[in-house]
C-alpha atoms as a PDB file:
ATOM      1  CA  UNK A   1       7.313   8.030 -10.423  1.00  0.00           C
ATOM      2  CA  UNK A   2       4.306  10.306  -9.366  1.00  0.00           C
ATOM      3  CA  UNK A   3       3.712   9.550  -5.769  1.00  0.00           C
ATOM      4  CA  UNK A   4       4.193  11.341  -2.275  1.00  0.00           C
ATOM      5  CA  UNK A   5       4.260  10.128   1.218  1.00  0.00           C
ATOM      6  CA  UNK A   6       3.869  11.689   4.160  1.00  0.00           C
ATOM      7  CA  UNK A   7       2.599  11.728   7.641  1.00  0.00           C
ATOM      8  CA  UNK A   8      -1.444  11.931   8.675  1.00  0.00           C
ATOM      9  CA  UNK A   9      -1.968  14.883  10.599  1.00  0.00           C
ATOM     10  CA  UNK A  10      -2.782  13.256  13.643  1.00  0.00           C
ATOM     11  CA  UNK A  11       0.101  10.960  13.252  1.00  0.00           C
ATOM     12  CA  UNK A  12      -1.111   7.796  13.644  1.00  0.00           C
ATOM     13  CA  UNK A  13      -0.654   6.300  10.315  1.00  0.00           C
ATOM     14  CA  UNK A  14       1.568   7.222   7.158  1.00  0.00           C
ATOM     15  CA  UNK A  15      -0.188   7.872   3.548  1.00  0.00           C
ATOM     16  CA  UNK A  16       0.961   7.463  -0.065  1.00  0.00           C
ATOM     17  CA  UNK A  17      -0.532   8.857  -2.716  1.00  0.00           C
ATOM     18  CA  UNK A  18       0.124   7.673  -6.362  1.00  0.00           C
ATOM     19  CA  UNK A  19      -0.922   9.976  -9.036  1.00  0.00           C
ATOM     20  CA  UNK A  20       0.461   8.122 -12.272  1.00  0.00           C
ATOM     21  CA  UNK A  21      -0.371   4.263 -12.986  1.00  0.00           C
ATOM     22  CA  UNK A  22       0.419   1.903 -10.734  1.00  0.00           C
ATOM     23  CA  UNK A  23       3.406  -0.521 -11.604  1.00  0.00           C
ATOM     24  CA  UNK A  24       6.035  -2.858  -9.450  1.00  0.00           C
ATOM     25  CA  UNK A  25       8.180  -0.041  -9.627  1.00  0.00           C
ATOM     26  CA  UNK A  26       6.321   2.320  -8.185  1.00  0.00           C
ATOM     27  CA  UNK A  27       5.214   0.348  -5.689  1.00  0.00           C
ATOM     28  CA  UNK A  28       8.995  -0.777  -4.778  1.00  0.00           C
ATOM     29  CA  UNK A  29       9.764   2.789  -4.708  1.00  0.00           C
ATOM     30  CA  UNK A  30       6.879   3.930  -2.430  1.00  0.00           C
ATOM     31  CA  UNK A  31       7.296   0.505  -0.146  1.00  0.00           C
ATOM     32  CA  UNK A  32      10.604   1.831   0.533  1.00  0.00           C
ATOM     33  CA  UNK A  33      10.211   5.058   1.271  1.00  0.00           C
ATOM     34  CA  UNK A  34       6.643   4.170   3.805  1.00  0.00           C
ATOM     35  CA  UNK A  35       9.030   1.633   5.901  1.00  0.00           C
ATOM     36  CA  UNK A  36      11.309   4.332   5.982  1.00  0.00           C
ATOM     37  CA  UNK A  37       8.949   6.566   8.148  1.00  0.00           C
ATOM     38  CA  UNK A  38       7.598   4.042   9.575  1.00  0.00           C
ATOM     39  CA  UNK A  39      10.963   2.586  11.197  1.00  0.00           C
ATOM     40  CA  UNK A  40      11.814   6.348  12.165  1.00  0.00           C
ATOM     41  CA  UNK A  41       8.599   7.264  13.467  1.00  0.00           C
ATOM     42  CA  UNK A  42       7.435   4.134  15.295  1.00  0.00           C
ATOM     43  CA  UNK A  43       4.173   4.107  13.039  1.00  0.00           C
ATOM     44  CA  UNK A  44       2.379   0.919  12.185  1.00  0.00           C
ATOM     45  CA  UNK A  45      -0.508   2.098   9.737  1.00  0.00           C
ATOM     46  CA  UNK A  46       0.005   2.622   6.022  1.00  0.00           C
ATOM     47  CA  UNK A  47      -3.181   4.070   3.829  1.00  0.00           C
ATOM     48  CA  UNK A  48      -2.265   3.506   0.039  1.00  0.00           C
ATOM     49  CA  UNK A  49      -4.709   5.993  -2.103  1.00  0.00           C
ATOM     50  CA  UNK A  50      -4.054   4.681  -5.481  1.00  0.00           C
ATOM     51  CA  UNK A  51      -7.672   6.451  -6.402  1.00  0.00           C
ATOM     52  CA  UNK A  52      -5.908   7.828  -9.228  1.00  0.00           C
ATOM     53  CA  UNK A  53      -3.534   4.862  -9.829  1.00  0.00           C
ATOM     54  CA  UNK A  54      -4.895   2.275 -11.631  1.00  0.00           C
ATOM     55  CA  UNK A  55      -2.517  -0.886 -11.348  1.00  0.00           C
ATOM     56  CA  UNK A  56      -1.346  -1.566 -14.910  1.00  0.00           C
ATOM     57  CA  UNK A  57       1.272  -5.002 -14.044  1.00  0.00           C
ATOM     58  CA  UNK A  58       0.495  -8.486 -15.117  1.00  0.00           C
ATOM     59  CA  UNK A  59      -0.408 -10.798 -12.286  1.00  0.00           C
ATOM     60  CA  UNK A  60       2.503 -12.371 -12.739  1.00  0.00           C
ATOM     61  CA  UNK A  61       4.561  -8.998 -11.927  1.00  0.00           C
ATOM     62  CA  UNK A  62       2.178  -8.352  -9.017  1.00  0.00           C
ATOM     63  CA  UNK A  63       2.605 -11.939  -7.744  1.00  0.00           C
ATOM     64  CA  UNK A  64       6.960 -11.434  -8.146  1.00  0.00           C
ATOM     65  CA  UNK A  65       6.386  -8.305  -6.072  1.00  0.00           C
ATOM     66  CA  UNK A  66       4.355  -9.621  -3.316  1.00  0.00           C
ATOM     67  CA  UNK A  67       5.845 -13.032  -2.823  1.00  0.00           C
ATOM     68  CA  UNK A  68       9.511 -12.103  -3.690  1.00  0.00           C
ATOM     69  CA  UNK A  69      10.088  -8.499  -3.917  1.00  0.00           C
ATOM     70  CA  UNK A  70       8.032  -7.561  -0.380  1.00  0.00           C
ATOM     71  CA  UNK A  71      10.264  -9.939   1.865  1.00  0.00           C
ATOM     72  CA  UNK A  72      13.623  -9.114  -0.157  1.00  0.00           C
ATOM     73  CA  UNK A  73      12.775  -5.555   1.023  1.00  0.00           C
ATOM     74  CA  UNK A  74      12.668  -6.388   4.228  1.00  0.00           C
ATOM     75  CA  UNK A  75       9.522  -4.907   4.938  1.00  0.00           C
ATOM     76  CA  UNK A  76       7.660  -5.375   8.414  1.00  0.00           C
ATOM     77  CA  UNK A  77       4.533  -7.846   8.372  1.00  0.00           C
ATOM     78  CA  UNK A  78       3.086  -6.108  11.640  1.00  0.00           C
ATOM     79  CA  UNK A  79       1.938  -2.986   9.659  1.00  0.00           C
ATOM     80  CA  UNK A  80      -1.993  -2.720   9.007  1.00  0.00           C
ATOM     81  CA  UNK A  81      -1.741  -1.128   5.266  1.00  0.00           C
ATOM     82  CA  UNK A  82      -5.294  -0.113   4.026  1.00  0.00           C
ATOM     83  CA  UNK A  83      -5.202   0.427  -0.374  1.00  0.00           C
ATOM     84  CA  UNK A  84      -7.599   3.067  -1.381  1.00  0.00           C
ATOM     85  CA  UNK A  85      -9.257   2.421  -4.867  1.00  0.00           C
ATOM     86  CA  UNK A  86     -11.729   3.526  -6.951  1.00  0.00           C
ATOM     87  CA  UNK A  87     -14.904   1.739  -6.536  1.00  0.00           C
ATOM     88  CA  UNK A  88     -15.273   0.949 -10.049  1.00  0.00           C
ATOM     89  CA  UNK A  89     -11.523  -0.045 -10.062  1.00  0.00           C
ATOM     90  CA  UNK A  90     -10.892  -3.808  -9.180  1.00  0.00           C
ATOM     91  CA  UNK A  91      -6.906  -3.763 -10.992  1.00  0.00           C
ATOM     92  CA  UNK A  92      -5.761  -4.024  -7.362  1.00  0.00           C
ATOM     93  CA  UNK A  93      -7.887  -6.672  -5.762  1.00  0.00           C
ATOM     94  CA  UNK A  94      -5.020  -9.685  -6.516  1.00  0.00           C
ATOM     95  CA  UNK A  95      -2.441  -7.210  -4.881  1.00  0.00           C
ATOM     96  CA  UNK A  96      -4.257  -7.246  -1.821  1.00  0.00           C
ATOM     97  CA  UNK A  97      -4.932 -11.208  -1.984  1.00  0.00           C
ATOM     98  CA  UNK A  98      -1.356 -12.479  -2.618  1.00  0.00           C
ATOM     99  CA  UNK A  99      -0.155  -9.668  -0.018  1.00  0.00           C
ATOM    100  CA  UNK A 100      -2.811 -10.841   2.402  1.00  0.00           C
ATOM    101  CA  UNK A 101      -1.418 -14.891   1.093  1.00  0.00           C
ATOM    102  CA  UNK A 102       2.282 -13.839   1.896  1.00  0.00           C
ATOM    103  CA  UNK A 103       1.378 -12.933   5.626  1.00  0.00           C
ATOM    104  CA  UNK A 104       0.739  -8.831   5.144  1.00  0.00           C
ATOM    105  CA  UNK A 105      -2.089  -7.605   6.249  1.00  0.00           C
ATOM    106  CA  UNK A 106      -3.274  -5.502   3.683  1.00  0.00           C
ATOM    107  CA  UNK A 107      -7.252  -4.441   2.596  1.00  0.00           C
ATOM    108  CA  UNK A 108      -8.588  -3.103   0.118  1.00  0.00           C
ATOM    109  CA  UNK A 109     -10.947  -0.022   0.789  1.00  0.00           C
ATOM    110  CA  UNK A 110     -13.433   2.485  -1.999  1.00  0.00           C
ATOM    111  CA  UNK A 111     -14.444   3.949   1.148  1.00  0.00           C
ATOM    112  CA  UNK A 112     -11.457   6.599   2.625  1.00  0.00           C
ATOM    113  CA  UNK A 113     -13.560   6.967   6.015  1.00  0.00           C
ATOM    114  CA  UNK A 114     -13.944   3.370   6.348  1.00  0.00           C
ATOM    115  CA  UNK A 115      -9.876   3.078   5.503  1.00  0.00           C
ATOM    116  CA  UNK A 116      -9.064   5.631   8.183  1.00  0.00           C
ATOM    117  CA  UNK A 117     -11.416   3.980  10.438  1.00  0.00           C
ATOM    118  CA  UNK A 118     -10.157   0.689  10.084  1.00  0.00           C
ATOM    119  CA  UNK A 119      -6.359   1.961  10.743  1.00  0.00           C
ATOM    120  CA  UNK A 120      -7.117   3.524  13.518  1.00  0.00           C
ATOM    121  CA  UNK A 121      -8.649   0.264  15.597  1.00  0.00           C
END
């Protein structure tokens, strides 16, 4: 899995970047690792630049990881996580509806200024 997170320079939120196509997996594995840093740093912001990550799981494998997968994780539903996408790519819009339906508060961004500006409220 092609991804790396670390913190923003002004340390106020945590970014992932995925560089191969997006699946559950990845996802699973980057979740992990971003509540991680989160929990150790006492950060609440997430941006998710999948710019170069189109998502390539069914709906039903996206629906299995946000209704099931997210909550067996464990992961906190007080984080504001803004997904970066392409502007011409909508593969990620149902990810950030059935996140959004399972009580995360997730949006989806093509604008990285707007993203940033948005976490940062």
């Amino acid at each position: 899995m092609n991804f790396r997170v670390f913190l923003s320079e002004n340390r106020k939120y945590i970014i992932c970047r995925v560089y191969d196509p997006m699946t559950t997996d990845t996802a699973v594995a980057f979740s992990r690792e971003m509540d991680r840093l989160s929990r150790e740093h006492g950060i609440k912001r997430f941006l998710t630049d999948v710019r170069a990550a189109p998502n390539t799981s069914s709906v039903m494998e996206n629906y299995s990881f946000t209704q099931i997968e997210m909550s067996e994780l464990g992961l906190q539903k007080d984080v504001r996580s803004a997904i970066l996408a392409s502007q011409s790519d909508r593969s990620h819009d149902f990810v950030e509806f059935a996140s959004r339906n399972a009580g995360f508060n997730v949006r989806l961004f093509d604008d990285e200024t707007a993203a940033i500006a948005w976490l940062e409220q």
